[in-house]
N, C-alpha and C. Protein backbone atom coordinates (compact mmCIF):
# COMPACT_ATOMS: atom_id res chain seq x y z
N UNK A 1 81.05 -15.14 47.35
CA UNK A 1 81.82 -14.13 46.64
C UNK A 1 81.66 -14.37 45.15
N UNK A 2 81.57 -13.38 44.74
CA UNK A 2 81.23 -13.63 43.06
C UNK A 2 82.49 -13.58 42.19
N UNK A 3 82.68 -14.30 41.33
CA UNK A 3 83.76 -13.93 40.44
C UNK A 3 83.82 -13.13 39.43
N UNK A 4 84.93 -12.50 38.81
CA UNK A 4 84.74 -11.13 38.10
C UNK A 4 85.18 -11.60 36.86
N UNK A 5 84.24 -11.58 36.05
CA UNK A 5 84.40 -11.79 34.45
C UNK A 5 84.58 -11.09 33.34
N UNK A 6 84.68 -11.10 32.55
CA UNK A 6 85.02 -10.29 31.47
C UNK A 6 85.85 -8.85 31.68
N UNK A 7 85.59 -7.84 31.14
CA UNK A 7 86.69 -6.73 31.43
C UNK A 7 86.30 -5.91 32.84
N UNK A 8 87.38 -5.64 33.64
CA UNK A 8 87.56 -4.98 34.95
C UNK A 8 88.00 -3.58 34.98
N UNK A 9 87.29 -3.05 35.88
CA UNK A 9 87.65 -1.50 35.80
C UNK A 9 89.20 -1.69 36.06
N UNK A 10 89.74 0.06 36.05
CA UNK A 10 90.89 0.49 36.21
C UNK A 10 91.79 -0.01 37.34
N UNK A 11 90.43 0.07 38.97
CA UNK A 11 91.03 0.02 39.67
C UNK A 11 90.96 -1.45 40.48
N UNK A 12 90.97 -2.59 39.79
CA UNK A 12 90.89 -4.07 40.03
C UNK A 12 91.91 -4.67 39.00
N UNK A 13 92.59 -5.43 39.48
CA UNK A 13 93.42 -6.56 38.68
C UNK A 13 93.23 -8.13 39.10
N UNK A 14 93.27 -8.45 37.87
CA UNK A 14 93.73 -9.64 37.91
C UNK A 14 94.98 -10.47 38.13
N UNK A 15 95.80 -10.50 39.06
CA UNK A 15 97.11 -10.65 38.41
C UNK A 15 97.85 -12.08 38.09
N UNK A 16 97.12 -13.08 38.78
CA UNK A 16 97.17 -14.16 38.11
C UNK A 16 96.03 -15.03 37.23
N UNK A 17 95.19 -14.42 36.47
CA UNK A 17 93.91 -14.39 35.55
C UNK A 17 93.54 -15.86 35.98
N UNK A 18 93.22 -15.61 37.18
CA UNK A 18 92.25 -16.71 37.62
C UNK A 18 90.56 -16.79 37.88
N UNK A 19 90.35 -14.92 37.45
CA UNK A 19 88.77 -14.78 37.04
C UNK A 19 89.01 -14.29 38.53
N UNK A 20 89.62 -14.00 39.05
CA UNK A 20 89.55 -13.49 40.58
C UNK A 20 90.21 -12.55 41.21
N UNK A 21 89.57 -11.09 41.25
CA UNK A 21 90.11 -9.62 41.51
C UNK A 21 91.31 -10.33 42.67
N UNK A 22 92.36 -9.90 42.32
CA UNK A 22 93.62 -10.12 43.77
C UNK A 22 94.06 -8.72 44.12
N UNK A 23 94.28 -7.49 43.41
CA UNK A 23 93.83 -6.68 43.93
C UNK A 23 92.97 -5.31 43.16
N UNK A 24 92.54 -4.64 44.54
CA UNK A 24 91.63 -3.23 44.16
C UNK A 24 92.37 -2.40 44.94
N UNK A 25 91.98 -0.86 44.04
CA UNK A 25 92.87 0.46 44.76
C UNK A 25 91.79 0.77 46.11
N UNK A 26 92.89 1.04 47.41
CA UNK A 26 92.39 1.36 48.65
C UNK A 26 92.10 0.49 49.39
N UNK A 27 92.21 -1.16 49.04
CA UNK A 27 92.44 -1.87 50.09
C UNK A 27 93.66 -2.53 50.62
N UNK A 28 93.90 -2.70 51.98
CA UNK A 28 94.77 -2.36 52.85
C UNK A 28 95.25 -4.26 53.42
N UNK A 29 96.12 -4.81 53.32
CA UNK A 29 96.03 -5.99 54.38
C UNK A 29 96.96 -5.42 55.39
N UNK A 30 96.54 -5.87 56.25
CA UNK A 30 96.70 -5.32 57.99
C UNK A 30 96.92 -6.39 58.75
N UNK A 31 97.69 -6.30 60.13
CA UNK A 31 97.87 -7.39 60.90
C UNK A 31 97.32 -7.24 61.81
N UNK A 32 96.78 -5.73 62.19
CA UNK A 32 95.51 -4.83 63.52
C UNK A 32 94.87 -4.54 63.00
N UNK A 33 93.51 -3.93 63.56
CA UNK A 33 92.58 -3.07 62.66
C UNK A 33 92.93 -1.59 62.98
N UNK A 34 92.86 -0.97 61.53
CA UNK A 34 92.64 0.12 62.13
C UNK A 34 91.91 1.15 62.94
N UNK A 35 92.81 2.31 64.06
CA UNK A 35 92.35 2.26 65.20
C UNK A 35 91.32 3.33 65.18
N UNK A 36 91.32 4.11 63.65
CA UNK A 36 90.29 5.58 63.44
C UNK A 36 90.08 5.14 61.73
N UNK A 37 89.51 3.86 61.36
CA UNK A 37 88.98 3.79 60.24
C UNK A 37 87.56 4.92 59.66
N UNK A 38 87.80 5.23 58.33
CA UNK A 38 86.74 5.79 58.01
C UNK A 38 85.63 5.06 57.31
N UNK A 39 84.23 5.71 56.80
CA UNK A 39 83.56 4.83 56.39
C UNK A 39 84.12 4.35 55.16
N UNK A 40 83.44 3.12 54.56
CA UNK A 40 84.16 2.85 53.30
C UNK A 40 85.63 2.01 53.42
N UNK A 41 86.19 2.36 54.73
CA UNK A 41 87.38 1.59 54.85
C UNK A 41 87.65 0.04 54.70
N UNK A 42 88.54 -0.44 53.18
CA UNK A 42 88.29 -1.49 53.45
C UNK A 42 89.75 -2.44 53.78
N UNK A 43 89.30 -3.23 54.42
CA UNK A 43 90.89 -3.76 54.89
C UNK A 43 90.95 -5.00 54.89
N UNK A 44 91.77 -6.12 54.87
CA UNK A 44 91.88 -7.68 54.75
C UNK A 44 93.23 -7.86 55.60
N UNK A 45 92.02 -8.51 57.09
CA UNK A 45 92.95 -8.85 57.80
C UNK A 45 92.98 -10.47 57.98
N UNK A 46 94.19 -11.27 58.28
CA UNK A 46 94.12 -12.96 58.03
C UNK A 46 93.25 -13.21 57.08
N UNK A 47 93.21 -12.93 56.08
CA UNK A 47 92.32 -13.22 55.19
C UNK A 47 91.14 -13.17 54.91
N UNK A 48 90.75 -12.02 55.49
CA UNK A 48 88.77 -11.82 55.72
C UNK A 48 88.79 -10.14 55.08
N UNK A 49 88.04 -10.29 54.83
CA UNK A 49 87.84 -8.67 53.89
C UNK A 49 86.91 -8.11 54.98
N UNK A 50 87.24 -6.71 55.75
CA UNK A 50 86.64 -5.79 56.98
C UNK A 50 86.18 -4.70 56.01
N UNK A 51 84.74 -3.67 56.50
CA UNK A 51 84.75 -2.69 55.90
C UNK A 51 83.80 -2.23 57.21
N UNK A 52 83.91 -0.92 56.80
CA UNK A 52 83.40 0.03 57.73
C UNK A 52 82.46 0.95 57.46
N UNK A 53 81.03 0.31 57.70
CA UNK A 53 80.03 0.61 57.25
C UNK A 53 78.99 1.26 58.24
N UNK A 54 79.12 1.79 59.08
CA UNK A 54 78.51 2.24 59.99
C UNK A 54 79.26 3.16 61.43
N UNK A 55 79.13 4.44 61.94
CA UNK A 55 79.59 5.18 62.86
C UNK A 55 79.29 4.27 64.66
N UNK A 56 78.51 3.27 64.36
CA UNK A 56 78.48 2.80 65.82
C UNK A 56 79.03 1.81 66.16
């Protein structure tokens, strides 16, 4: 995972400026997956970042 340096778009924060996005707009932490995700969907479940990159 790469760390995010210098200035961050709109939709990323830093919120304890540890050089490390904690959050971005549209991702989701979840305790299931969701059951009709779309593509692009991104979600962090137990601590693993899911995305949904493919219809199969």
């Amino acid at each position: 995972m790469q760390r995010c340096a210098g200035n961050m778009s709109k939709s990323s924060y830093d919120t304890d400026e540890d050089g490390v996005v904690d959050k971005a707009e549209g991702v989701r932490v979840v305790t299931d997956y969701p059951e009709s995700p779309s593509l692009g969907d991104v979600v962090v479940k137990d601590g693993k970042v899911y995305v949904r990159v493919s219809n199969g």
